[in-house]
C-alpha atoms as a PDB file:
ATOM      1  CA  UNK A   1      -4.324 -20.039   4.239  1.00  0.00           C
ATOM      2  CA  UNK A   2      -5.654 -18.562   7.235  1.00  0.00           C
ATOM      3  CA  UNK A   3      -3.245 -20.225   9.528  1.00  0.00           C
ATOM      4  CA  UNK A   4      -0.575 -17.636   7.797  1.00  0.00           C
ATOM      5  CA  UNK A   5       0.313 -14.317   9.254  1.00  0.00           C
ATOM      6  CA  UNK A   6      -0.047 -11.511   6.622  1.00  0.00           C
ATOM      7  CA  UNK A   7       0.642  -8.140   6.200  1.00  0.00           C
ATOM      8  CA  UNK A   8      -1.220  -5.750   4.259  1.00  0.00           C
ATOM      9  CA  UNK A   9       1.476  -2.578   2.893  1.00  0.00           C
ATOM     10  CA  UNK A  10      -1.056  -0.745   1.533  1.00  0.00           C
ATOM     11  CA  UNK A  11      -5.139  -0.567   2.739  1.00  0.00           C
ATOM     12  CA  UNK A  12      -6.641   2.280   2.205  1.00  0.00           C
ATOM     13  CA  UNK A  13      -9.301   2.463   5.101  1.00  0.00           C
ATOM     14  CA  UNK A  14      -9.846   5.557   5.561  1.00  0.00           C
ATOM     15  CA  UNK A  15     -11.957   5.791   2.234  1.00  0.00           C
ATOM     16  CA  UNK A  16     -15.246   6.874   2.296  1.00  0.00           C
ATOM     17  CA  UNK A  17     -16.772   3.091   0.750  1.00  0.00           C
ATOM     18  CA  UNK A  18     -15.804   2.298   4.357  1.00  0.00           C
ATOM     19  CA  UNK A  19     -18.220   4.183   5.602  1.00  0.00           C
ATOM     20  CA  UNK A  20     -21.098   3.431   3.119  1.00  0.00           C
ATOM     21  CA  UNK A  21     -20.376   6.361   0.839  1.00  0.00           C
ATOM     22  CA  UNK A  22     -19.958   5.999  -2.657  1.00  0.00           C
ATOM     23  CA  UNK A  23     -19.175   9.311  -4.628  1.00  0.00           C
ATOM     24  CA  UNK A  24     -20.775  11.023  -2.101  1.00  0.00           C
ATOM     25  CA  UNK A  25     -24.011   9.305  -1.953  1.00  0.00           C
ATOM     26  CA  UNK A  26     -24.842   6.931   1.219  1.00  0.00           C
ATOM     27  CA  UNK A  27     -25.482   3.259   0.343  1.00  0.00           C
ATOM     28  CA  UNK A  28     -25.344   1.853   3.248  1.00  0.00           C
ATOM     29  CA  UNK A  29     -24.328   1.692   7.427  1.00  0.00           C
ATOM     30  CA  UNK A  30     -20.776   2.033   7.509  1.00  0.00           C
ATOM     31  CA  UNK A  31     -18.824  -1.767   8.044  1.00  0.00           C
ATOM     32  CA  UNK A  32     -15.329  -1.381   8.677  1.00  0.00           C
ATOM     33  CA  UNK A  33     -15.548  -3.288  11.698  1.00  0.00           C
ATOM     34  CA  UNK A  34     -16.669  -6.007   9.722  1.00  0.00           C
ATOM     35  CA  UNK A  35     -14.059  -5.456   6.836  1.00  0.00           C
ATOM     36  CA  UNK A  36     -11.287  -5.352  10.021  1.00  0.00           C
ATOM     37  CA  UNK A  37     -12.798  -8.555  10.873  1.00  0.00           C
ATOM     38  CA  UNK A  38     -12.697 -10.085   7.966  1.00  0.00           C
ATOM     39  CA  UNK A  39      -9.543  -9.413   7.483  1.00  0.00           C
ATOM     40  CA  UNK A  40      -8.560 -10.599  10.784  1.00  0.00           C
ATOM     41  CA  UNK A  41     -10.280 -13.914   9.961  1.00  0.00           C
ATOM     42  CA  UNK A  42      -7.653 -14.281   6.942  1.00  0.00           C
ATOM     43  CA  UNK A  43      -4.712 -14.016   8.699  1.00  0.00           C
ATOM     44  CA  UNK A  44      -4.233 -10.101   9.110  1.00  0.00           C
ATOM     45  CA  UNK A  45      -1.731  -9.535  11.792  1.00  0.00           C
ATOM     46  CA  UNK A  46      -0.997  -6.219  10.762  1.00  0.00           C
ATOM     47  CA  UNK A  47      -2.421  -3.511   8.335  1.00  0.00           C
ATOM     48  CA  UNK A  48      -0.872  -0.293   6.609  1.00  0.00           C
ATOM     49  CA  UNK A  49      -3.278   2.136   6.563  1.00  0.00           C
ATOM     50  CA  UNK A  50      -2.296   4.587   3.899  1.00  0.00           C
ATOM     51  CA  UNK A  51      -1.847   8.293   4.232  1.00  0.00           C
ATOM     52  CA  UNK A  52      -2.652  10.077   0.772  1.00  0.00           C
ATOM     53  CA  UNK A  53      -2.598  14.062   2.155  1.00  0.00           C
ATOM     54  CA  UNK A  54      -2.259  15.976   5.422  1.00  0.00           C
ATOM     55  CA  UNK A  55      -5.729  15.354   6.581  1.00  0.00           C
ATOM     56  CA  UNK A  56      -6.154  11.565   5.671  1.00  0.00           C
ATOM     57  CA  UNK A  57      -2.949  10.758   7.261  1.00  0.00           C
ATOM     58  CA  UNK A  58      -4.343  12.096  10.570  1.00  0.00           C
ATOM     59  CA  UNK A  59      -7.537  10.215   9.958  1.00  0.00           C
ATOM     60  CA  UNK A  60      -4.922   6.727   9.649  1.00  0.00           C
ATOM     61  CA  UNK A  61      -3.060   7.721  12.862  1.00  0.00           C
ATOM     62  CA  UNK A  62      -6.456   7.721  14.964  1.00  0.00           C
ATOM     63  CA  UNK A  63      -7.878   4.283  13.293  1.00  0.00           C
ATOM     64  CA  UNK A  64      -3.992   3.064  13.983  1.00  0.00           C
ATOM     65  CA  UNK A  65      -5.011   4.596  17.728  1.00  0.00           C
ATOM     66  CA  UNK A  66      -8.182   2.268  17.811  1.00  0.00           C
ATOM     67  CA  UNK A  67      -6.540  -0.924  16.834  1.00  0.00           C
ATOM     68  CA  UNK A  68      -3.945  -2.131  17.942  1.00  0.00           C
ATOM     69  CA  UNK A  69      -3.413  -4.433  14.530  1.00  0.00           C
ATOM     70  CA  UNK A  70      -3.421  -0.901  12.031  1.00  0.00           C
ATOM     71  CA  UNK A  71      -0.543   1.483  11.503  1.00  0.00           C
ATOM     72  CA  UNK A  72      -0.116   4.823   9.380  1.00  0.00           C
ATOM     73  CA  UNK A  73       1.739   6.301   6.485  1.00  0.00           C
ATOM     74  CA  UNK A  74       2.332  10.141   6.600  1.00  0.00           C
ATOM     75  CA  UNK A  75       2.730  11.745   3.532  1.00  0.00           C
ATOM     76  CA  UNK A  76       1.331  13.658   0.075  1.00  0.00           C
ATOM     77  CA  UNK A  77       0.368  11.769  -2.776  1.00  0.00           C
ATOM     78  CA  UNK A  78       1.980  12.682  -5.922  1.00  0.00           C
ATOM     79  CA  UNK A  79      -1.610  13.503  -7.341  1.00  0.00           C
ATOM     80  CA  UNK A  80      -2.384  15.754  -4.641  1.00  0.00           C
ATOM     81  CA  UNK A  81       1.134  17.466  -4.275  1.00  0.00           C
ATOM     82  CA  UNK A  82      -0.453  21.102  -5.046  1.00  0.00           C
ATOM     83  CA  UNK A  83      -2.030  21.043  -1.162  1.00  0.00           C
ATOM     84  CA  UNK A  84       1.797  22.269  -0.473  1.00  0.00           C
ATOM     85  CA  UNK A  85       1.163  25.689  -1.810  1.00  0.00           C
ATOM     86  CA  UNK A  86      -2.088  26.249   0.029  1.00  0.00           C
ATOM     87  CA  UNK A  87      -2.954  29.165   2.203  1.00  0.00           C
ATOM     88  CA  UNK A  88      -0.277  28.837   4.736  1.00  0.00           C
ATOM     89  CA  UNK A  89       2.417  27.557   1.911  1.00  0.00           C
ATOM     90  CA  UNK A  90       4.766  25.081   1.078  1.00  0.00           C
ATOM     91  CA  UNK A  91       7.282  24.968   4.409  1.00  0.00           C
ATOM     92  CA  UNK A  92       3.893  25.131   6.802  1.00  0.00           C
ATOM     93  CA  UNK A  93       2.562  21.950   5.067  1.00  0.00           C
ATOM     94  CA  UNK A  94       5.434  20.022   5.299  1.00  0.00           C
ATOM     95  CA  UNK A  95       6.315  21.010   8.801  1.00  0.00           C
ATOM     96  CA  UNK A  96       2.368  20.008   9.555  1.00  0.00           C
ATOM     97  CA  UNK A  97       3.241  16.456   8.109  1.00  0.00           C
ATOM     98  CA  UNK A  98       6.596  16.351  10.431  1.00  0.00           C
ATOM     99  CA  UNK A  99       4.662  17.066  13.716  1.00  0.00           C
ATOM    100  CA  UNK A 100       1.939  14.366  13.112  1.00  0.00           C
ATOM    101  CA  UNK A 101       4.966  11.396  12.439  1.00  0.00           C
ATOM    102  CA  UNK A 102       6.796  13.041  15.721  1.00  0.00           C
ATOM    103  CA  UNK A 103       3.720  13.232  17.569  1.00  0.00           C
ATOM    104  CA  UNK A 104       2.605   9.789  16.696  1.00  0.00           C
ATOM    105  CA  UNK A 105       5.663   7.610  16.607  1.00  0.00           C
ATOM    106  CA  UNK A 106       4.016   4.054  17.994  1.00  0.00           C
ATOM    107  CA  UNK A 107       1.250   4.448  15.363  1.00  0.00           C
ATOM    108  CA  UNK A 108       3.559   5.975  12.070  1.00  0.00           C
ATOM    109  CA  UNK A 109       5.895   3.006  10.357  1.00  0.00           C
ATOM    110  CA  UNK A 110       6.570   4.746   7.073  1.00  0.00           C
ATOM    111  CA  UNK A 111       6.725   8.377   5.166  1.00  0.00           C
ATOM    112  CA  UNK A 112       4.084   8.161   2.643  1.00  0.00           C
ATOM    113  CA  UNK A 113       2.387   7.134   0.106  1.00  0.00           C
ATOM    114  CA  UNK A 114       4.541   9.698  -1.906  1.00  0.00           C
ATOM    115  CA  UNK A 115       6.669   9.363  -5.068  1.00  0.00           C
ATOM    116  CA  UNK A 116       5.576  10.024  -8.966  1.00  0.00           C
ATOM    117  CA  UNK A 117       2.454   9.840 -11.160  1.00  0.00           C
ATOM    118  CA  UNK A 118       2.911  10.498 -14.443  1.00  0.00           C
ATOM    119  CA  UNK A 119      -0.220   8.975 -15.773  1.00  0.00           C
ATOM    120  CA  UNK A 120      -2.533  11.476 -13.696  1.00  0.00           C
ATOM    121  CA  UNK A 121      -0.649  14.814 -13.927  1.00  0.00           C
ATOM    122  CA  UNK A 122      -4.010  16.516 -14.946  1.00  0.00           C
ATOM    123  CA  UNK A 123      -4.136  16.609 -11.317  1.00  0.00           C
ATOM    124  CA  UNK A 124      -0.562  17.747 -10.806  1.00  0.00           C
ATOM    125  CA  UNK A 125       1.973  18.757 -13.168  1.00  0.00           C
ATOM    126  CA  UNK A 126       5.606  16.841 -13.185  1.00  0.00           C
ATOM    127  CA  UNK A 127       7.309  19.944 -11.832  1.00  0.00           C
ATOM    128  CA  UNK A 128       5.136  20.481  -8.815  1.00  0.00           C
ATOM    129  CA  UNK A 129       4.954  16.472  -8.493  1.00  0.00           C
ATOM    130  CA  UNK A 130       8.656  16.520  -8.457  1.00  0.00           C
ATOM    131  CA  UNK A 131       9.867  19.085  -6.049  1.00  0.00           C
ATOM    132  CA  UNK A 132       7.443  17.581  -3.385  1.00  0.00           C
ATOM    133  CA  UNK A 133       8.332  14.566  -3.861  1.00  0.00           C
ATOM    134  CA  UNK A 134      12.282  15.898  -2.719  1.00  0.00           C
ATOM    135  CA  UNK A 135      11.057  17.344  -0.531  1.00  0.00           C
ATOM    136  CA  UNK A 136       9.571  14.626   1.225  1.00  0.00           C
ATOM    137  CA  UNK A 137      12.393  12.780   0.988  1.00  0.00           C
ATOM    138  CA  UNK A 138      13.454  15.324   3.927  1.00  0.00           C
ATOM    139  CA  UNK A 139      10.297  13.626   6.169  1.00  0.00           C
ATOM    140  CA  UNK A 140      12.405  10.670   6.085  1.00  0.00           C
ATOM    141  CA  UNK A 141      15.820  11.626   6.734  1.00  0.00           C
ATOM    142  CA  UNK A 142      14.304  13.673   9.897  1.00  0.00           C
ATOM    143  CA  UNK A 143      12.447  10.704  11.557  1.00  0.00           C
ATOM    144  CA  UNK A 144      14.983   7.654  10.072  1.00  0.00           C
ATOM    145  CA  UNK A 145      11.324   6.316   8.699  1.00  0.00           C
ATOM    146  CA  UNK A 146      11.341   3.913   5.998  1.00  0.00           C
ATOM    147  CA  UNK A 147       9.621   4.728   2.230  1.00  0.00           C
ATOM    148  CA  UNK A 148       6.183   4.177   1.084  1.00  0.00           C
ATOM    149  CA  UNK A 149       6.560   4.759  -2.676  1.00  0.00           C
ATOM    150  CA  UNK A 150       3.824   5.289  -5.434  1.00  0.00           C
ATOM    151  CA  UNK A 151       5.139   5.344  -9.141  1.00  0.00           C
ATOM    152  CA  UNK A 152       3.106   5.573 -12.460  1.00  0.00           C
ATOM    153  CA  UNK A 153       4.580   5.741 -15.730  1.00  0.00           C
ATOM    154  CA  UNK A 154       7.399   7.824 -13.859  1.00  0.00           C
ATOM    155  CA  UNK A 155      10.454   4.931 -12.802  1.00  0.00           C
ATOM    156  CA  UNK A 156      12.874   6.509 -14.880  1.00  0.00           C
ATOM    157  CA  UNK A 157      12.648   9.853 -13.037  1.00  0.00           C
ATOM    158  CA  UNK A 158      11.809   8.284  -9.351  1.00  0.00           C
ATOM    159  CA  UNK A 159      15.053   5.865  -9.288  1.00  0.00           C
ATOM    160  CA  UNK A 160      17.172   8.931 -10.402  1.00  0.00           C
ATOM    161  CA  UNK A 161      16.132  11.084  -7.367  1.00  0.00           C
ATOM    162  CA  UNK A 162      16.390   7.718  -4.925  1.00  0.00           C
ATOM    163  CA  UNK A 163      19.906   7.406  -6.267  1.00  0.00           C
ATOM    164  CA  UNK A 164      20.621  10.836  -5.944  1.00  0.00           C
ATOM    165  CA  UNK A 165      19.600  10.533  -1.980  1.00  0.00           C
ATOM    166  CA  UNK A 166      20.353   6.739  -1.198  1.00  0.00           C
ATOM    167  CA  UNK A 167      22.757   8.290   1.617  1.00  0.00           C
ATOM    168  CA  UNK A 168      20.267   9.493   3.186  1.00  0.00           C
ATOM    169  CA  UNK A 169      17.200   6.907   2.730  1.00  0.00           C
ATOM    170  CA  UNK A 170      19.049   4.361   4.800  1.00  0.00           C
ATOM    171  CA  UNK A 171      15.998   2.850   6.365  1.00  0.00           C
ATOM    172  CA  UNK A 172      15.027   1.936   2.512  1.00  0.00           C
ATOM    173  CA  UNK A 173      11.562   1.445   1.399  1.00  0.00           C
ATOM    174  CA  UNK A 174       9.092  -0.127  -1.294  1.00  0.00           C
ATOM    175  CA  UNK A 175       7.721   1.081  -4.164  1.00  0.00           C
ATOM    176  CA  UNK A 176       4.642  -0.226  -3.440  1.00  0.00           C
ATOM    177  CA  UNK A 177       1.377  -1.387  -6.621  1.00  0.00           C
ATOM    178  CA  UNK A 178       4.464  -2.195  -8.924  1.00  0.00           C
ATOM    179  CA  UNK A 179       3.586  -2.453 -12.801  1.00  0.00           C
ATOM    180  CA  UNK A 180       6.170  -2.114 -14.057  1.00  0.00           C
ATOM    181  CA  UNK A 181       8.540  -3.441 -16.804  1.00  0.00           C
ATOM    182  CA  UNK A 182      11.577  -5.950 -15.855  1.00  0.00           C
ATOM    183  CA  UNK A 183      13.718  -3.507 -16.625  1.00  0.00           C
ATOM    184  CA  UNK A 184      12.263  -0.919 -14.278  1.00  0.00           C
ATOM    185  CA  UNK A 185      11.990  -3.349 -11.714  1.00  0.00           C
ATOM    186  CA  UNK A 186      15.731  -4.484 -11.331  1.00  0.00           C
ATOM    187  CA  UNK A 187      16.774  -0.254 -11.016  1.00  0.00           C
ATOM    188  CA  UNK A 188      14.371  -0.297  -8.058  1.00  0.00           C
ATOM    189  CA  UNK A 189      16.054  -3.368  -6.557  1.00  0.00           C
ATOM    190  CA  UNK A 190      19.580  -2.397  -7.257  1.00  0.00           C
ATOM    191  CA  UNK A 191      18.751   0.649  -5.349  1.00  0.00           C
ATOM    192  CA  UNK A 192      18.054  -1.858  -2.482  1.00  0.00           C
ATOM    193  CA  UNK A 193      14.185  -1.380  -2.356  1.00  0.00           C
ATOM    194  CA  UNK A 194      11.416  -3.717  -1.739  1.00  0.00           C
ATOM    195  CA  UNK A 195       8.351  -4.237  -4.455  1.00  0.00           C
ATOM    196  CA  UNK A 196       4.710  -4.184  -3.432  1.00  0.00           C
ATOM    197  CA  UNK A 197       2.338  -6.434  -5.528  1.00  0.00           C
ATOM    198  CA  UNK A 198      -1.644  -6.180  -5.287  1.00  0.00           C
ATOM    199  CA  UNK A 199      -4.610  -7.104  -8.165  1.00  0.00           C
ATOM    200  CA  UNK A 200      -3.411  -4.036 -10.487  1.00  0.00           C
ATOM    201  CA  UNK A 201       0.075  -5.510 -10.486  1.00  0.00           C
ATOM    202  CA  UNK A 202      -0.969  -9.134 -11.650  1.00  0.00           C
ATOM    203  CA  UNK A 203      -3.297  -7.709 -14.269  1.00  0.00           C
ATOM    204  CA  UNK A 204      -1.489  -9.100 -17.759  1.00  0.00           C
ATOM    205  CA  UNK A 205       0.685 -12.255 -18.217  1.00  0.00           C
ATOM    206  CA  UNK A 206       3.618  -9.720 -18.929  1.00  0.00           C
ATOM    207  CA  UNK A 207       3.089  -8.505 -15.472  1.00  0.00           C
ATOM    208  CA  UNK A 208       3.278 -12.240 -13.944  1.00  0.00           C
ATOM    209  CA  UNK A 209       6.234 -12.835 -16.078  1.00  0.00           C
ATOM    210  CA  UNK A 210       7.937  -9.161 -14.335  1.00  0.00           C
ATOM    211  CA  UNK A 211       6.037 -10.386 -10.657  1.00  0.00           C
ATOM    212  CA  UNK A 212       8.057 -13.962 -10.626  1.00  0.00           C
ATOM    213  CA  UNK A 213      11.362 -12.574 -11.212  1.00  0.00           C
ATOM    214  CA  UNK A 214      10.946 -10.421  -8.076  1.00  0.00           C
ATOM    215  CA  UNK A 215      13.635 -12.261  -5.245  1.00  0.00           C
ATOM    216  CA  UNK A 216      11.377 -13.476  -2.268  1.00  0.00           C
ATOM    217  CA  UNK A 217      13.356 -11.887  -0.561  1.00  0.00           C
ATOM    218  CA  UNK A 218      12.725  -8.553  -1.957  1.00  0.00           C
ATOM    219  CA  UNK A 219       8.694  -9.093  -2.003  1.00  0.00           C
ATOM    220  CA  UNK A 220       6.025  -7.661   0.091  1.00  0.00           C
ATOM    221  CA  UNK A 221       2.322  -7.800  -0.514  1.00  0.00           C
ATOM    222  CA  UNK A 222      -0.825  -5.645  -0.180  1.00  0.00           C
ATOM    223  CA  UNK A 223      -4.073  -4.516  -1.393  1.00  0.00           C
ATOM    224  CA  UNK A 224      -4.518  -1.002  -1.690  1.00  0.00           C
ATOM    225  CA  UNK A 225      -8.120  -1.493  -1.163  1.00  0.00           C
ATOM    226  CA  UNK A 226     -10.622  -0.269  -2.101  1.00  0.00           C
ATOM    227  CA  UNK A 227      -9.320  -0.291  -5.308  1.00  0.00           C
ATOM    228  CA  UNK A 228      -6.885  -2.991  -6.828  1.00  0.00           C
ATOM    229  CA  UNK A 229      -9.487  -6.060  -6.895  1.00  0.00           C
ATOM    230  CA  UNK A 230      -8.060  -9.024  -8.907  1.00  0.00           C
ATOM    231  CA  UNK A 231     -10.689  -9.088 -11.408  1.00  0.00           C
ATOM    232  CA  UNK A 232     -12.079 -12.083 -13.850  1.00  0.00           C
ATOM    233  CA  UNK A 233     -10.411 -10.029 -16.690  1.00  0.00           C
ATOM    234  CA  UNK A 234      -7.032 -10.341 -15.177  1.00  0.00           C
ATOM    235  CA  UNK A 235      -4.235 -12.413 -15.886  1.00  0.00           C
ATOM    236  CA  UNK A 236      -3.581 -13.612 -12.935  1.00  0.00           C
ATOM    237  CA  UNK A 237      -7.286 -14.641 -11.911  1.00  0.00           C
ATOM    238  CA  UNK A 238      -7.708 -17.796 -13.207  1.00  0.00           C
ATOM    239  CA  UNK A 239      -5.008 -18.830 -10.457  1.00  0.00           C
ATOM    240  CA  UNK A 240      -7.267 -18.184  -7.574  1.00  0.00           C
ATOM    241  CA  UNK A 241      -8.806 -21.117  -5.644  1.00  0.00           C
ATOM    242  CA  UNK A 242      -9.967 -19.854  -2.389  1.00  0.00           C
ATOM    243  CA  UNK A 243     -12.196 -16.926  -1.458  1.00  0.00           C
ATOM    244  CA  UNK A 244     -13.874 -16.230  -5.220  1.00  0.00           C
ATOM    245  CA  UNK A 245     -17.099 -17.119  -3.135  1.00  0.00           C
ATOM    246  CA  UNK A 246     -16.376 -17.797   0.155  1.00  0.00           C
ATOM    247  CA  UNK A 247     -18.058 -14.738   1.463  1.00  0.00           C
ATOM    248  CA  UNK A 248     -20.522 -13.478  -0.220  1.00  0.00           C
ATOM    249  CA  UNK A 249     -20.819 -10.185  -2.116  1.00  0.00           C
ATOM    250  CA  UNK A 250     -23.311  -8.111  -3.224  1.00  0.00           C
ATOM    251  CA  UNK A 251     -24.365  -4.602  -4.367  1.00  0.00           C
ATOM    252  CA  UNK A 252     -23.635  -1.847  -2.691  1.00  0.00           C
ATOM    253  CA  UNK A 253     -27.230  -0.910  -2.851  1.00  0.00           C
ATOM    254  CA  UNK A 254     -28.709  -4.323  -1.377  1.00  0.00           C
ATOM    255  CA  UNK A 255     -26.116  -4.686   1.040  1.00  0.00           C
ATOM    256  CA  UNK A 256     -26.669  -6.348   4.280  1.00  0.00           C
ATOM    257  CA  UNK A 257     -24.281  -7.217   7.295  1.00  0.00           C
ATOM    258  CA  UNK A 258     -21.647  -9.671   6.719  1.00  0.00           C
ATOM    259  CA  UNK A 259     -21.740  -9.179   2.908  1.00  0.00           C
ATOM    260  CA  UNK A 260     -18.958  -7.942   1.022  1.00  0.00           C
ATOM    261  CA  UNK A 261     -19.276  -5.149  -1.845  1.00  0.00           C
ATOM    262  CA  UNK A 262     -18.791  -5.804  -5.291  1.00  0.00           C
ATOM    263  CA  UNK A 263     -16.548  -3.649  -6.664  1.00  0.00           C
ATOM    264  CA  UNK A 264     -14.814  -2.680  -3.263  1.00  0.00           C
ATOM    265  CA  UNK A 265     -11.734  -4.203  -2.680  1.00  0.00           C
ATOM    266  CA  UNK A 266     -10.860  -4.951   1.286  1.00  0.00           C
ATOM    267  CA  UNK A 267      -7.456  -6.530   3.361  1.00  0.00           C
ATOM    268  CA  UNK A 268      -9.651 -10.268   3.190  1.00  0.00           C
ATOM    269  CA  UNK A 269      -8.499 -10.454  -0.370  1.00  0.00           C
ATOM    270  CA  UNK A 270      -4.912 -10.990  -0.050  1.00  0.00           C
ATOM    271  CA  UNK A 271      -4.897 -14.521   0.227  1.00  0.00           C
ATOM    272  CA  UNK A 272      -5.754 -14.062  -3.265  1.00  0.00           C
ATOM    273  CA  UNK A 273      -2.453 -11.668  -3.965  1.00  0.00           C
ATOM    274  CA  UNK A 274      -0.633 -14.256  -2.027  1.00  0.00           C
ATOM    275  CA  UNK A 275      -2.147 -17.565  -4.262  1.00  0.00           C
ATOM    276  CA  UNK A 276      -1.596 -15.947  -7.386  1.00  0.00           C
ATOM    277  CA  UNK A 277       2.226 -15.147  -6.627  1.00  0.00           C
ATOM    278  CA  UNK A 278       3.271 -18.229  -5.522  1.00  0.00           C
ATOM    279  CA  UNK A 279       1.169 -20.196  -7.917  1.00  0.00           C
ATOM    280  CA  UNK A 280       2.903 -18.342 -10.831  1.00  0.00           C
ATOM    281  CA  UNK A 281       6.609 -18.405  -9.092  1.00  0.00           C
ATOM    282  CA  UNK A 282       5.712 -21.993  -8.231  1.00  0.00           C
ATOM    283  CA  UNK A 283       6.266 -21.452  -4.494  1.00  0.00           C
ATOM    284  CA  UNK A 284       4.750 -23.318  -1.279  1.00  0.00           C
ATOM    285  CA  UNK A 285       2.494 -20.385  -0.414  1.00  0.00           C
ATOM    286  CA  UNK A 286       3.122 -20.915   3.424  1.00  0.00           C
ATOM    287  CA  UNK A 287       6.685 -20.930   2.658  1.00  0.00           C
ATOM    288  CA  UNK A 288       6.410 -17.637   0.416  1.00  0.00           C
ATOM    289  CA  UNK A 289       3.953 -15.830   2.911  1.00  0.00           C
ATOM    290  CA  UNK A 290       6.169 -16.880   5.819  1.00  0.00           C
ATOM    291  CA  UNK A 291       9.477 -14.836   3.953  1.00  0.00           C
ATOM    292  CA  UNK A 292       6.816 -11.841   2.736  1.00  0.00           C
ATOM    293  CA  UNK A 293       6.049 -11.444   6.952  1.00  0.00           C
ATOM    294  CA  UNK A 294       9.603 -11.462   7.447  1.00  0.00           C
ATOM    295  CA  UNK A 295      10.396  -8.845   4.830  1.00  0.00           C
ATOM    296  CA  UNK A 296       7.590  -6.292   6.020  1.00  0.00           C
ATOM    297  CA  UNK A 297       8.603  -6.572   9.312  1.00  0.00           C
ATOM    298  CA  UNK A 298      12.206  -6.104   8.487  1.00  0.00           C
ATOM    299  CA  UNK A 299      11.826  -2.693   6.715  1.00  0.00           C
ATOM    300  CA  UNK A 300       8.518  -1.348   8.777  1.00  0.00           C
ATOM    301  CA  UNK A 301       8.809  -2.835  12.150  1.00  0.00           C
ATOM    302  CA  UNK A 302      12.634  -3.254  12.906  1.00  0.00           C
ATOM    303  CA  UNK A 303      11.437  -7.302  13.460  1.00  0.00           C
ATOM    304  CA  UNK A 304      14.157  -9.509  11.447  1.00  0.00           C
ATOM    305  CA  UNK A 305      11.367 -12.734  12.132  1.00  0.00           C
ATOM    306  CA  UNK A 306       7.653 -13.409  13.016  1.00  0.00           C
ATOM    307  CA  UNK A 307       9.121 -13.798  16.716  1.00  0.00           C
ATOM    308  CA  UNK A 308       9.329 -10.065  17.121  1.00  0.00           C
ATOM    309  CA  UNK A 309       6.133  -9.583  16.599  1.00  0.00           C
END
C-alpha cells in the first residue's frame, strides 16, 4: 500500500505523547520526527494537523511551517468552547483565531476542528457549545475556508445550523470521526458534506454497515491520532492484513527509537483505515485510496486530481 498517496484529515500532532509526555509525566525523548517518518514511509503526502483551541492551532501553523508535507486547522473545539469568554471576551477570541488563518494562509486549509459534542458537555454546556459553534461559522465565511467538523451525539442539532448557513459555507466541509447512524449520515451528505472515517468510526459491525454506504465519492480518511487506534476489540479489525506487526510497538515506558507506542495512535496507521474500508465496501484499495486523494484535495487544496499536487 505504500505506493498510494494518502491523506491524513485529522492528526493530532501537536499532543503532548508526541513529545514523550503522558498525563504530564515524561516517558520518554520526544519522536515525532520518527512518527513524521513513519508516516511518510506509508504513503503520507499530506497531513492535517488539527487545531483544538487558540493556542494549539498556533502550535499546528508552526509544525505546518517546518514541513512542508503538514497543514493546520484553526478553530475551538466544541469541548473547549468556554475559552471564548476568557479575560479579554468572546469578540477578542474570535478575532485572535481570524488573524492567525489571515496571517498564515499557505499553512491554514480548513476552519476547525469545531462543531458539537453532546456526549462531553460536562466540559461545556449545549448553549455555550452552540453559540460558538455559529459563531465560527463566521471564520469561514470571512476567509472562503472549507469545514473541519466534530459531532458527538449532536447530528440532529449540527445539520440544522449547516442548513440554516449552507449559503454561506460554499467551500463545504467534512464532518470528520463519523459514528454515526445511516440516517444521520445521509442529512450530512444531502447537505453536500464529506465524511471522515478513522478506528473509532469502524468500531461495531453497525458502523461498517453505515461506513460502506458512504459514496466514494463523498469519503475522506484520517486518524485523529493519538487517539482512534483500530483496536483487536473492534469490528472492523479482523480485516487488517498489513502493519498489525510490521513495526514494532512497545511500552511507553521501555521505549526505544524506531518503536512505536502501544496505545498511541500515529498517521502510519491509515493503511489500516484504508484496508478495512475497502475490504468491507469490497473495493480495489488502490482504486478507493486513489478517489479518497482526489476528494481531500478537492475540498482542502482546490486540486480536482493527484496532478495538482
Amino acid at each position: 500500500m505504500s505506493s498510494m498517496k494518502l491523506i491524513d484529515i485529522g492528526a493530532n500532532m501537536t499532543d503532548t505523547m508526541y513529545q514523550g509526555e503522558y498525563n504530564g509525566s515524561s516517558k520518554h525523548p520526544p519522536d515525532l520526527h520518527s512518527v513524521l517518518s513513519r508516516a511518510r514511509s506509508a504513503g503520507l503526502v499530506k497531513m492535517m494537523v488539527t487545531g483544538g483551541n487558540l493556542e494549539e492551532s498556533k502550535k499546528a501553523i508552526e509544525l505546518a511551517k517546518e514541513h512542508e508535507d503538514l497543514y493546520a486547522t484553526v478553530g475551538c473545539h466544541p469541548t473547549r468552547c468556554n475559552e471564548f469568554d476568557g479575560e479579554d471576551g468572546a469578540e477578542a477570541y474570535f478575532e485572535k483565531l481570524l488573524e492567525l488563518i489571515k496571517e498564515n494562509k499557505s499553512s491554514v486549509v480548513a476552519v476547525g476542528e469545531f462543531g458539537l459534542d453532546y456526549d462531553r458537555v460536562k466540559f461545556c454546556d449545549k448553549e455555550v457549545q452552540m453559540k460558538y459553534f455559529v459563531k465560527q461559522l463566521d471564520l469561514c465565511s470571512a476567509t472562503g475556508l472549507p469545514l473541519f467538523l466534530h459531532c458527538r451525539n449532536a447530528a440532529e442539532d449540527l445539520v440544522k445550523v449547516l442548513a440554516a448557513n449552507k449559503e454561506r459555507l460554499a467551500a463545504g466541509g467534512v464532518v470528520h470521526s463519523f459514528d454515526g447512524t445511516e440516517e444521520e449520515r445521509d442529512a450530512i451528505l444531502e447537505l453536500g458534506f464529506y465524511i471522515g472515517i478513522n478506528g473509532c468510526s469502524l468500531k461495531t459491525e453497525e458502523n461498517l454497515k453505515v461506513m460502506a454506504g458512504i459514496p466514494a465519492d463523498r469519503l475522506m480518511i484520517e486518524t485523529d491520532c493519538p487517539w482512534c487506534d483500530v483496536r483487536p476489540s473492534h469490528a472492523g479489525y479482523k480485516f487488517i492484513n498489513t502493519n498489525k506487526e510490521k513495526v514494532p510497538a512497545v511500552d511507553k515506558k521501555k521505549w526505544k527509537e524506531g518503536s512505536m507506542v502501544k496505545g498511541r495512535n500515529e498517521p502510519h496507521n491509515i493503511q489500516q483505515v484504508l484496508e478495512i474500508i475497502a475490504a468491507v465496501r469490497q473495493e480495489d484499495p488502490i482504486v478507493l485510496a486513489k478517489q479518497i486523494y482526489d476528494n481531500t484535495n478537492k475540498v482542502f487544496f482546490k486540486c480536482d486530481t493527484e496532478e495538482g499536487l
